[in-house]
PDB file of N, CA and C in Angstrom:
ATOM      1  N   UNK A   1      21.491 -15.579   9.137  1.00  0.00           N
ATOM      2  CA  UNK A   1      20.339 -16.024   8.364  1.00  0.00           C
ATOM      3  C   UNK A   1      19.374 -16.840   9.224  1.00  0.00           C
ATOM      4  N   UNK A   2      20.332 -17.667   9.948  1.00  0.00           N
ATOM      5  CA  UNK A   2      19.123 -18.224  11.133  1.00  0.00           C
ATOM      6  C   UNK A   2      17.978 -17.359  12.007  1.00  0.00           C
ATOM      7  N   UNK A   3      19.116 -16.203  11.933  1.00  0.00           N
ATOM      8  CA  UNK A   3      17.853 -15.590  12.687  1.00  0.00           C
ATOM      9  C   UNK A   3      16.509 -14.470  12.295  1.00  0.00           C
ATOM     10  N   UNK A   4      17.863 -14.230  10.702  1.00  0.00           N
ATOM     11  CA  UNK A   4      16.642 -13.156  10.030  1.00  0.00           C
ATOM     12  C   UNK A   4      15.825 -13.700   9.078  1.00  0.00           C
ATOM     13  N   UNK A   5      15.749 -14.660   8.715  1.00  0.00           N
ATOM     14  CA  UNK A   5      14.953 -15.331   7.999  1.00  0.00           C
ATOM     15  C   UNK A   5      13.620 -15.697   8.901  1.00  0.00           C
ATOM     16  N   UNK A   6      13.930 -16.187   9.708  1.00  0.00           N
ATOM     17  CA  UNK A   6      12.254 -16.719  10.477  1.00  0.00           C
ATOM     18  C   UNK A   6      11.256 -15.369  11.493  1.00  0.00           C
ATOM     19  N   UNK A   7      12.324 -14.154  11.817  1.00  0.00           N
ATOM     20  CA  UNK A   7      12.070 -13.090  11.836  1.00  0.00           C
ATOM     21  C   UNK A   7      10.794 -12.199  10.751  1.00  0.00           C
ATOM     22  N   UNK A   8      11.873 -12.479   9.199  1.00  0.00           N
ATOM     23  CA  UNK A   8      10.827 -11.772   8.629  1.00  0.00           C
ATOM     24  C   UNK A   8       9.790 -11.945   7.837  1.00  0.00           C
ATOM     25  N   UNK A   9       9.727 -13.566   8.382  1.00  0.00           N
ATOM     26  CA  UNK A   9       8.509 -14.741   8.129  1.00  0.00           C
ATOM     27  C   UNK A   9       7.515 -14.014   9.642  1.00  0.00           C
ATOM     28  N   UNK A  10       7.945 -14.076  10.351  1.00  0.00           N
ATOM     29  CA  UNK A  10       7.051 -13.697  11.442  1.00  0.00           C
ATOM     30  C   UNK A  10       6.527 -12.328  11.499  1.00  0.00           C
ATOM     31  N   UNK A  11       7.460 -11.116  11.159  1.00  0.00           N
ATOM     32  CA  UNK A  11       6.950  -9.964  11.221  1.00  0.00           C
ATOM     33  C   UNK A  11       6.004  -9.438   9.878  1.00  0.00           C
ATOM     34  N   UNK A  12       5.843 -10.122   8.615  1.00  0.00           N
ATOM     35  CA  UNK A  12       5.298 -10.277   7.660  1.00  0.00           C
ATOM     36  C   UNK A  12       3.689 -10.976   8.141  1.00  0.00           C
ATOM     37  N   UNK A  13       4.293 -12.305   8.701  1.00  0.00           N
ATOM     38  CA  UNK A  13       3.332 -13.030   8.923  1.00  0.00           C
ATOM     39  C   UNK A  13       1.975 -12.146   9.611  1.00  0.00           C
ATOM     40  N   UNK A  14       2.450 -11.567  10.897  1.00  0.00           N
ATOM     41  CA  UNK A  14       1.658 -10.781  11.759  1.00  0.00           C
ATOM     42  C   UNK A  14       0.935 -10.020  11.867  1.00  0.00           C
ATOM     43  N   UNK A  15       1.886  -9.163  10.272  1.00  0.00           N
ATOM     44  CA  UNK A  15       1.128  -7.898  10.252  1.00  0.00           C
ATOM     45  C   UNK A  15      -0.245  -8.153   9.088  1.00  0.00           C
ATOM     46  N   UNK A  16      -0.161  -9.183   8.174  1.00  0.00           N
ATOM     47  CA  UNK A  16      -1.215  -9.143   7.125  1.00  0.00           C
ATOM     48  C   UNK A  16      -1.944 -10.283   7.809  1.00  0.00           C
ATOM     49  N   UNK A  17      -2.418 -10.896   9.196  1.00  0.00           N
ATOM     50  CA  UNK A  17      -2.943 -11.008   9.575  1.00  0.00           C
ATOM     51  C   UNK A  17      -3.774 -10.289  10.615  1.00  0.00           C
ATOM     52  N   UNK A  18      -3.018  -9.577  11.101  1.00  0.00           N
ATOM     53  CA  UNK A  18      -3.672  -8.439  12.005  1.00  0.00           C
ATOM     54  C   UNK A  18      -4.319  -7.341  10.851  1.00  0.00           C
ATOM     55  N   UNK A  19      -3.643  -6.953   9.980  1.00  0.00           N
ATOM     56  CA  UNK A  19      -4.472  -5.895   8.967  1.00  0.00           C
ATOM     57  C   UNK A  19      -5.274  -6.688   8.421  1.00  0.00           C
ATOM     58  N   UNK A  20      -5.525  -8.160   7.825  1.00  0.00           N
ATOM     59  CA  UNK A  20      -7.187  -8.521   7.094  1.00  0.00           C
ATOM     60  C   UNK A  20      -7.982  -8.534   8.067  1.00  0.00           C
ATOM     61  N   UNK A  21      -7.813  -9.085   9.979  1.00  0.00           N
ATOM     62  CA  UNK A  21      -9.141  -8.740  10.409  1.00  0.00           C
ATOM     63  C   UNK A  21      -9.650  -7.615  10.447  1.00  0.00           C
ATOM     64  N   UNK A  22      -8.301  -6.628  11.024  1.00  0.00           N
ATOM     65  CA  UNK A  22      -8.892  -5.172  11.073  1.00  0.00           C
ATOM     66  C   UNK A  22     -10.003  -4.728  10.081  1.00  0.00           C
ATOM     67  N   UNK A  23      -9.644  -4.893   8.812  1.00  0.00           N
ATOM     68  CA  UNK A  23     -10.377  -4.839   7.533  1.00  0.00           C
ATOM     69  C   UNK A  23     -11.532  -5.731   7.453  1.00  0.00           C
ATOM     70  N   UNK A  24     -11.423  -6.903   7.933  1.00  0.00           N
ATOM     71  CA  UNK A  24     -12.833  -7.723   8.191  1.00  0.00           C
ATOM     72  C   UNK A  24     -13.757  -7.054   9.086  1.00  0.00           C
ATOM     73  N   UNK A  25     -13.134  -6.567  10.234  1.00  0.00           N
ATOM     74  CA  UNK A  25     -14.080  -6.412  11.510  1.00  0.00           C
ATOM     75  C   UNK A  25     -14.662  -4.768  11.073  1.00  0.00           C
ATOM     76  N   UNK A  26     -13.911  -4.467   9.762  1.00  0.00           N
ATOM     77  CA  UNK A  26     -14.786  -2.926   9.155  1.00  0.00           C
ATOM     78  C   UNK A  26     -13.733  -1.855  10.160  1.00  0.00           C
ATOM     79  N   UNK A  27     -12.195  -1.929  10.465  1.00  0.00           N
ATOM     80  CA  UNK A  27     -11.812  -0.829  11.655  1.00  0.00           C
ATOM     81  C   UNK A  27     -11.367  -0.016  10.349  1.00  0.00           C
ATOM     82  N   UNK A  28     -11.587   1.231  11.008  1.00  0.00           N
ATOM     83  CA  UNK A  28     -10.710   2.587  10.054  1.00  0.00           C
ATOM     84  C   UNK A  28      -9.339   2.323   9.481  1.00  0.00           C
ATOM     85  N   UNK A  29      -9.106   2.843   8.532  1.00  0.00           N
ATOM     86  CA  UNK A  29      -7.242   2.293   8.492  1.00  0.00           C
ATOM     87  C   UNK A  29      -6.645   3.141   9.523  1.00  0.00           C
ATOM     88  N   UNK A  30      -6.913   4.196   9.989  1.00  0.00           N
ATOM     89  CA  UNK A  30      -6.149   4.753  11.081  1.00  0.00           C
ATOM     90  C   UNK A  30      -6.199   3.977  12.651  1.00  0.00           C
ATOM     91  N   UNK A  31      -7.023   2.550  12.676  1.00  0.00           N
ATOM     92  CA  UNK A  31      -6.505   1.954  13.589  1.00  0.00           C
ATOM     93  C   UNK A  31      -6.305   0.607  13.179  1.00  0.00           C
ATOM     94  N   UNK A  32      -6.188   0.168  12.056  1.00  0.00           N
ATOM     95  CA  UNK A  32      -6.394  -1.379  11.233  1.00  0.00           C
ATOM     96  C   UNK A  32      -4.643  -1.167  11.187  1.00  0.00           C
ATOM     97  N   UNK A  33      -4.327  -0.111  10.219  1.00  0.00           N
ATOM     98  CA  UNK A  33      -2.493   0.366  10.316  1.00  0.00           C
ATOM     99  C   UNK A  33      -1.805   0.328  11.758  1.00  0.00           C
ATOM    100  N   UNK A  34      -1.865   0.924  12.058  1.00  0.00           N
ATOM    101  CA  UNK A  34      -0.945   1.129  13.701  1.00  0.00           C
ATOM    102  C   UNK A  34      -1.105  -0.104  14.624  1.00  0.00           C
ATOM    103  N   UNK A  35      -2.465  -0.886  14.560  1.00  0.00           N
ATOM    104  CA  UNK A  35      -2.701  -2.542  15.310  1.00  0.00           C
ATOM    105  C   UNK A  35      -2.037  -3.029  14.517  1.00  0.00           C
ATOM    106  N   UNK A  36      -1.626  -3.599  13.539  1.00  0.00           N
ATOM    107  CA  UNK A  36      -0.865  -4.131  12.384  1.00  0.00           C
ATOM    108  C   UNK A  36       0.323  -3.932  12.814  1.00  0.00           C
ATOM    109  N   UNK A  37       1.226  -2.327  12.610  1.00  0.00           N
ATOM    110  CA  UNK A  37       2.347  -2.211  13.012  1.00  0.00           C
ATOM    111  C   UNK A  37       2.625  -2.564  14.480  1.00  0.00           C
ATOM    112  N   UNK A  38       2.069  -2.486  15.174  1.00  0.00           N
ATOM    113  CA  UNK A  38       2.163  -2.786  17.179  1.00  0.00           C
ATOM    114  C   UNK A  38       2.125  -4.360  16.885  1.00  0.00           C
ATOM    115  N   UNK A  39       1.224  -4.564  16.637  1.00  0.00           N
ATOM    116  CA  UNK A  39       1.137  -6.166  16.582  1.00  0.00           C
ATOM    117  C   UNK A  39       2.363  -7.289  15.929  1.00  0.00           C
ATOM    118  N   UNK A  40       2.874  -6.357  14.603  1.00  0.00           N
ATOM    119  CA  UNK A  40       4.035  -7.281  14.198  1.00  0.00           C
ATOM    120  C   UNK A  40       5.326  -6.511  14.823  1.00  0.00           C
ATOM    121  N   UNK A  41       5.554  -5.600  15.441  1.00  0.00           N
ATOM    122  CA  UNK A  41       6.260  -5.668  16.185  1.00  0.00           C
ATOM    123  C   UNK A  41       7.319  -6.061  17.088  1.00  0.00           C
ATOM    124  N   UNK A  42       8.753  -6.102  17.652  1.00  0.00           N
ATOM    125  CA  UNK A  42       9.303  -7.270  18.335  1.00  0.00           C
ATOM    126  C   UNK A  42       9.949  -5.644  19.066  1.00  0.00           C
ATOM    127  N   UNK A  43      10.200  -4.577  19.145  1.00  0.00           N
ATOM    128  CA  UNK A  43      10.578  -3.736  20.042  1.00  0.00           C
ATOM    129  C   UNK A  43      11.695  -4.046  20.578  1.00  0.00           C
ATOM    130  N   UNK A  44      12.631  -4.415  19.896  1.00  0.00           N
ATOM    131  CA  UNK A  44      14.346  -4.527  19.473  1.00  0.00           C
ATOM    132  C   UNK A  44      14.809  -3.774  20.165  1.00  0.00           C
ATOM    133  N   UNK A  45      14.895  -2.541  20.384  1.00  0.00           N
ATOM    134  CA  UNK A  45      15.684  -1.262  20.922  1.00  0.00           C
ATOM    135  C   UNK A  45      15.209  -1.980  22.560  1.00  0.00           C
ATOM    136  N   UNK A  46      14.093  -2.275  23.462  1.00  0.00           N
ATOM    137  CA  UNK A  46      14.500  -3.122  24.643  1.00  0.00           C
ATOM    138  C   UNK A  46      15.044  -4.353  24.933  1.00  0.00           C
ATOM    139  N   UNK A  47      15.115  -5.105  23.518  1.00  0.00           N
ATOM    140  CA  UNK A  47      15.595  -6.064  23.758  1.00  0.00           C
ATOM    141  C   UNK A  47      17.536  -5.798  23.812  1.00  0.00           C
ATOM    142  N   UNK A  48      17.674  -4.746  22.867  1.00  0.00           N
ATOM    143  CA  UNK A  48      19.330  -4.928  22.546  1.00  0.00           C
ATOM    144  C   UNK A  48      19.440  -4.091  23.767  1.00  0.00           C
ATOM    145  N   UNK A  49      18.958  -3.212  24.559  1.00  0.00           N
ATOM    146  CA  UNK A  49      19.400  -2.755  26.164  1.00  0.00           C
ATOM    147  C   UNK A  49      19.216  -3.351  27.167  1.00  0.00           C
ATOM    148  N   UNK A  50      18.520  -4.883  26.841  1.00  0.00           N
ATOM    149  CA  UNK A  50      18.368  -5.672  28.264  1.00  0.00           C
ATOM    150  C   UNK A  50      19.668  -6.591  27.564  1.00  0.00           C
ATOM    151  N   UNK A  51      19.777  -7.338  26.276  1.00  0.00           N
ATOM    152  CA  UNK A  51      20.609  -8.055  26.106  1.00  0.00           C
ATOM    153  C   UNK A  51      21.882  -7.669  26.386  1.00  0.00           C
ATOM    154  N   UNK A  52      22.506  -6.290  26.154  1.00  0.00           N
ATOM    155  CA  UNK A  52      24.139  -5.732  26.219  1.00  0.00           C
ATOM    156  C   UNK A  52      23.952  -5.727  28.042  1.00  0.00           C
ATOM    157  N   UNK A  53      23.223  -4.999  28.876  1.00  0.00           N
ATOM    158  CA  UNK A  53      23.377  -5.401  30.359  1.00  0.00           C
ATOM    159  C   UNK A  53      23.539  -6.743  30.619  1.00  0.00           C
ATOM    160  N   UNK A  54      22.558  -7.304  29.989  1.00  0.00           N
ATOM    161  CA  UNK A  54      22.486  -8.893  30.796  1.00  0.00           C
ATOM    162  C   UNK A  54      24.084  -9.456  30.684  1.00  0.00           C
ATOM    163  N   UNK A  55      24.667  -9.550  29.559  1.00  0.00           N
ATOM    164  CA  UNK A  55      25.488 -10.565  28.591  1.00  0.00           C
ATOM    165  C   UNK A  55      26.589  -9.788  28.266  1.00  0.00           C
ATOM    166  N   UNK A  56      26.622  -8.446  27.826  1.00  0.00           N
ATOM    167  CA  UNK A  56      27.838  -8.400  27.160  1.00  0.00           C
ATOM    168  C   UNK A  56      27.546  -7.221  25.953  1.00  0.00           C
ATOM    169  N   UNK A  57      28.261  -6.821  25.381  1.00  0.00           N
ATOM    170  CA  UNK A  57      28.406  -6.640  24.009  1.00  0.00           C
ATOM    171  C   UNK A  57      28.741  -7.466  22.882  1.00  0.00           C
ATOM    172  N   UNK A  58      30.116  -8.116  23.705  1.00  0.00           N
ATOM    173  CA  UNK A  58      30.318  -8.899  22.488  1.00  0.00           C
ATOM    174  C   UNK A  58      29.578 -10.406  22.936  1.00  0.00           C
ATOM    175  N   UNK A  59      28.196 -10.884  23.333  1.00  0.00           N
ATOM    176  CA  UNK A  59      27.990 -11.772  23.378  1.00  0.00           C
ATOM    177  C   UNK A  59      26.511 -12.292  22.648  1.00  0.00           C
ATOM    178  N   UNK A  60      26.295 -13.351  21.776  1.00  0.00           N
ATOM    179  CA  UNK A  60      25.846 -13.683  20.956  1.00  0.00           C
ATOM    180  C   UNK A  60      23.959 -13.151  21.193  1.00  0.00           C
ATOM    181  N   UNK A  61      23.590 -13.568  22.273  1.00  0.00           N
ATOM    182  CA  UNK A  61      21.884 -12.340  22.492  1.00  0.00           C
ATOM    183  C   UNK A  61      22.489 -11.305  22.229  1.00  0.00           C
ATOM    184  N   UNK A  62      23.312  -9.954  22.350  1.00  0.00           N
ATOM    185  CA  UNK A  62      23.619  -9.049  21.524  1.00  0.00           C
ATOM    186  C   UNK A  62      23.685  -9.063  20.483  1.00  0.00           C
ATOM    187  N   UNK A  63      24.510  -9.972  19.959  1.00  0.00           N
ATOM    188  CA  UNK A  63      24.675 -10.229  18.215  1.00  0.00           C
ATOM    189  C   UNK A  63      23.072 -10.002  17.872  1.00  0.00           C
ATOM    190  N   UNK A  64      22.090 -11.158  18.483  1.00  0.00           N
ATOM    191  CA  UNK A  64      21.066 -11.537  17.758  1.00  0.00           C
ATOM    192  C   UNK A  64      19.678 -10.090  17.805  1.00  0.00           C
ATOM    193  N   UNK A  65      19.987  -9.477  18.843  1.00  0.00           N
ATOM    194  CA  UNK A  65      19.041  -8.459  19.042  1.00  0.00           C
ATOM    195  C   UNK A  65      19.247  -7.651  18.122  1.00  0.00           C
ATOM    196  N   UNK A  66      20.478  -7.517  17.590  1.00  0.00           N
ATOM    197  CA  UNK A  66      21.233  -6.436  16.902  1.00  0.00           C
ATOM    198  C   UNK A  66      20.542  -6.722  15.084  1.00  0.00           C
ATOM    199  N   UNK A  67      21.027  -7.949  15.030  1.00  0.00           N
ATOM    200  CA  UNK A  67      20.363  -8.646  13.693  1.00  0.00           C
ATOM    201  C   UNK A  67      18.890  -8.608  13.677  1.00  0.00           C
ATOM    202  N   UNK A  68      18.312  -8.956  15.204  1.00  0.00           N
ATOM    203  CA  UNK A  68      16.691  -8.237  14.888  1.00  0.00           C
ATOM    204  C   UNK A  68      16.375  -6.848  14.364  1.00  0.00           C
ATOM    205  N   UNK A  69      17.494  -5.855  15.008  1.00  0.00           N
ATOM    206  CA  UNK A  69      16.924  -4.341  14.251  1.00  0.00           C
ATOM    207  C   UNK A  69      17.101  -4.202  12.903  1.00  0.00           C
ATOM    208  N   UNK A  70      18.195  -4.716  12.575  1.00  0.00           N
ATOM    209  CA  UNK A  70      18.943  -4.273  11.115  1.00  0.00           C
ATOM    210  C   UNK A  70      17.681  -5.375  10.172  1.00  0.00           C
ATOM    211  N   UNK A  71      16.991  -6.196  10.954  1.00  0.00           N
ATOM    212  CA  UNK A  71      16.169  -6.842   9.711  1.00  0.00           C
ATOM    213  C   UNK A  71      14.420  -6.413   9.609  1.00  0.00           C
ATOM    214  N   UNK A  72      14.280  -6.012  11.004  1.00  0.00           N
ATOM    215  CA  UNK A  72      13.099  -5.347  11.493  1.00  0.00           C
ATOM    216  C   UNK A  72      12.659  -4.042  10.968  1.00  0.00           C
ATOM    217  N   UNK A  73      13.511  -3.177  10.934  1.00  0.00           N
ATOM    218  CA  UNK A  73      13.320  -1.761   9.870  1.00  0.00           C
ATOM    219  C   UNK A  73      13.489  -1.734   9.000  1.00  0.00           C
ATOM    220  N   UNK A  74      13.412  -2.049   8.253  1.00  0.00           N
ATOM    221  CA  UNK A  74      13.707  -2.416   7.088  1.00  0.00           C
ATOM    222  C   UNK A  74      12.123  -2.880   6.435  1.00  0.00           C
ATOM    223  N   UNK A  75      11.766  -4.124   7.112  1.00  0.00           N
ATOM    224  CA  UNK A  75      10.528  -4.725   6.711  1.00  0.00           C
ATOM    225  C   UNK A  75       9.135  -3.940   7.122  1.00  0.00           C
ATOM    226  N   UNK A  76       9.668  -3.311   8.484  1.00  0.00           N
ATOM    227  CA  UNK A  76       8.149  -2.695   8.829  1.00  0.00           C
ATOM    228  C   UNK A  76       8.275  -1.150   7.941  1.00  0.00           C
ATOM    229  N   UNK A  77       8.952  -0.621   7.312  1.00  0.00           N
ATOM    230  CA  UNK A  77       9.412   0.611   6.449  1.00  0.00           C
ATOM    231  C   UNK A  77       8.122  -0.061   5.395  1.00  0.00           C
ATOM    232  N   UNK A  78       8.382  -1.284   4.737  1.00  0.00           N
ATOM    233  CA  UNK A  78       8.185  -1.919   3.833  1.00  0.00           C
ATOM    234  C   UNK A  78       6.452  -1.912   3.924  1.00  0.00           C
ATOM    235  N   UNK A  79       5.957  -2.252   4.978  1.00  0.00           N
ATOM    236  CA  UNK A  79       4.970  -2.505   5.688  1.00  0.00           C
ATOM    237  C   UNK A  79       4.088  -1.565   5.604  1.00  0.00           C
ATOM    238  N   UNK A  80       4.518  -0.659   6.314  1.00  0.00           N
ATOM    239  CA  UNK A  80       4.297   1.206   6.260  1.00  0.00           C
ATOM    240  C   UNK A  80       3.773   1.480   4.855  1.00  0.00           C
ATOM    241  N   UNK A  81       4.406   1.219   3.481  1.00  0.00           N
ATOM    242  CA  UNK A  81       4.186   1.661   2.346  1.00  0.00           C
ATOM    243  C   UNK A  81       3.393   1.275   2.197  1.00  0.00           C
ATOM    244  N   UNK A  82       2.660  -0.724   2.237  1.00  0.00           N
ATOM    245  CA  UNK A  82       1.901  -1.192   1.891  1.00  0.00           C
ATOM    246  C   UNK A  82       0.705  -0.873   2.738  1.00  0.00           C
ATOM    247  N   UNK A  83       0.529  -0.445   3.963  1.00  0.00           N
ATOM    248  CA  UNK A  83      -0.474  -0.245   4.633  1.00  0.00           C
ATOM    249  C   UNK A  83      -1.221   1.300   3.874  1.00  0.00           C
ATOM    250  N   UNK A  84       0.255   2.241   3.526  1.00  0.00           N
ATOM    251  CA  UNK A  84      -0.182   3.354   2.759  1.00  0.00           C
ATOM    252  C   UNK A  84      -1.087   3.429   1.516  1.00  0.00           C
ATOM    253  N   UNK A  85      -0.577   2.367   1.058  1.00  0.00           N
ATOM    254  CA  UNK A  85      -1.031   2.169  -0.811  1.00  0.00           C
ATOM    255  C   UNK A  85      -2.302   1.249  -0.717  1.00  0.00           C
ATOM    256  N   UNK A  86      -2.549   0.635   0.461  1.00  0.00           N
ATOM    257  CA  UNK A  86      -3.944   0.018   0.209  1.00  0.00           C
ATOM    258  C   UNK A  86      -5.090   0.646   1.275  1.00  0.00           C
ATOM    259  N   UNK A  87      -4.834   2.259   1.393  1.00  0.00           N
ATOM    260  CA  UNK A  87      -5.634   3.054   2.588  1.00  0.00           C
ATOM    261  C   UNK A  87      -7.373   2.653   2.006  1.00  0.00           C
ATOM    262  N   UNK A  88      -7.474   2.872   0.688  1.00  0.00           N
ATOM    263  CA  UNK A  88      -8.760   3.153   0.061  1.00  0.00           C
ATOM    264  C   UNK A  88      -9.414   1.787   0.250  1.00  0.00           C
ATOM    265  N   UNK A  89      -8.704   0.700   0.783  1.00  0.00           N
ATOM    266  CA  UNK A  89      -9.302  -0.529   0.500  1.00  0.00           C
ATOM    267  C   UNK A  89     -10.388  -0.095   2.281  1.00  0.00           C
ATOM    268  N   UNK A  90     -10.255   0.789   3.003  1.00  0.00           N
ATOM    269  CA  UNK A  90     -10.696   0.449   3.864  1.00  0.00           C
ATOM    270  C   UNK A  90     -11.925   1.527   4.273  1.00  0.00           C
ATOM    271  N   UNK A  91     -12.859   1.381   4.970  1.00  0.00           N
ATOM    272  CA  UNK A  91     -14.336   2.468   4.940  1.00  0.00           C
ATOM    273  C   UNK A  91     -13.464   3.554   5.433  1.00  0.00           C
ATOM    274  N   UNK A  92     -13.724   4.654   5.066  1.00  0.00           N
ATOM    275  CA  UNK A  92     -13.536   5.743   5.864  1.00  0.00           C
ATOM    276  C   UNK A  92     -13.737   5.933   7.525  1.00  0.00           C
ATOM    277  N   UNK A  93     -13.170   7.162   8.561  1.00  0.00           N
ATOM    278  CA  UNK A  93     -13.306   7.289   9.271  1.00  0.00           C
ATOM    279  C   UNK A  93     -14.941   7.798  10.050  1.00  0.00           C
ATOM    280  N   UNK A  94     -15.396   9.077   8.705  1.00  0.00           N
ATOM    281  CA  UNK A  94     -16.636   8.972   8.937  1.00  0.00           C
ATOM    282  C   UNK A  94     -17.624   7.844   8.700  1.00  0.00           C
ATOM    283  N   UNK A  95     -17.719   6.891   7.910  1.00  0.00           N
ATOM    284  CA  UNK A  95     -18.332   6.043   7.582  1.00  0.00           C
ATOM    285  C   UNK A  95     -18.595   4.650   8.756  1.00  0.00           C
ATOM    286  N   UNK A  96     -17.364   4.450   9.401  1.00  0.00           N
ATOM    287  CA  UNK A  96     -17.335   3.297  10.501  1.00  0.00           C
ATOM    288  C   UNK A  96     -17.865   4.237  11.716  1.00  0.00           C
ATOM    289  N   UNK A  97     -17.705   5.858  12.435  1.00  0.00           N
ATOM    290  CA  UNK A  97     -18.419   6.354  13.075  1.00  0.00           C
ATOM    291  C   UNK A  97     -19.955   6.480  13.695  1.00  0.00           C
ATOM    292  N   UNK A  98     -20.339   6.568  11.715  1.00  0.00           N
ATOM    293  CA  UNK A  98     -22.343   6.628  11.847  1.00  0.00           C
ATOM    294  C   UNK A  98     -22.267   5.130  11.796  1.00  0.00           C
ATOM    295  N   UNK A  99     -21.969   4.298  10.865  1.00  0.00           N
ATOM    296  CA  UNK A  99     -21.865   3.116  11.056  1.00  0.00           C
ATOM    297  C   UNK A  99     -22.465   2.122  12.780  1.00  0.00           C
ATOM    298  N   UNK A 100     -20.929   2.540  13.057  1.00  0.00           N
ATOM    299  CA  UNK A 100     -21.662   2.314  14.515  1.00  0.00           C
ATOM    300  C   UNK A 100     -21.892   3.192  15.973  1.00  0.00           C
ATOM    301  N   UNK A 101     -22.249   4.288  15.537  1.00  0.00           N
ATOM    302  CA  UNK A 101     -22.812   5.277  16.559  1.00  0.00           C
ATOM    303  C   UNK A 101     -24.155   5.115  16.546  1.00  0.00           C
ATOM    304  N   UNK A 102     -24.672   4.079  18.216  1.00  0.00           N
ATOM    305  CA  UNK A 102     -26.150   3.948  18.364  1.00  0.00           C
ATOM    306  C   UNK A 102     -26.456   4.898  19.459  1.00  0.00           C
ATOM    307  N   UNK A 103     -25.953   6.053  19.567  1.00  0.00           N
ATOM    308  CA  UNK A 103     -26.522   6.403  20.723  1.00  0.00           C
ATOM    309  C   UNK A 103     -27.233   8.122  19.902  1.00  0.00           C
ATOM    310  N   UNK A 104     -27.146   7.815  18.547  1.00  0.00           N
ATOM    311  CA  UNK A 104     -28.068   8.937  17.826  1.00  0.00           C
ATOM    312  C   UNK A 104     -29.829   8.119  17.709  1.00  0.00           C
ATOM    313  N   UNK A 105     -29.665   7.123  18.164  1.00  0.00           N
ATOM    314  CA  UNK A 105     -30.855   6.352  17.579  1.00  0.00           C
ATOM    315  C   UNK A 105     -32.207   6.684  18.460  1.00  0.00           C
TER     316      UNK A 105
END
């Protein structure tokens, strides 16, 4: 709990801050979503193959990398849906294009 609790305060935290600017700064959801997901991010699968070389298997940075995945997929799954279900909140792809394409001008 020590470790998945402040985990999925942070990977929560990250991502609905990185998705309202995206959405402030007017980005498409096809790059407001994926900066969101990259951004809250922690990329577990290098951490649990540097931690089992470094340390061990059975040694506690293993334990904890391990507890990062099992709490990490889970939430960004979660994430995924919500980025899905609020697509319309964001301008379209054509719309941010003409938007800011000055080189028709």
């Amino acid at each position: 709990m020590l470790i998945a609790i402040p985990l999925l305060i942070q990977t929560v935290l990250i991502f609905y801050v990185t998705y309202f600017w995206m959405k402030k700064w007017r980005q498409p959801h096809n790059v407001a979503a994926p900066g969101a997901m990259i951004g809250a991010s922690n990329f577990f699968e290098l951490a649990v193959a540097v931690a089992i070389s470094l340390f061990g298997v059975t040694s506690g940075a293993a334990l904890a990398t391990i507890v990062g995945v099992l709490v990490e997929v889970p939430v960004m799954l979660a994430l995924v849906s919500y980025a899905n279900r609020t697509r319309g909140q964001f301008a379209s792809d054509d719309q941010v294009s003409t938007s800011t394409d000055h080189s028709k001008t």
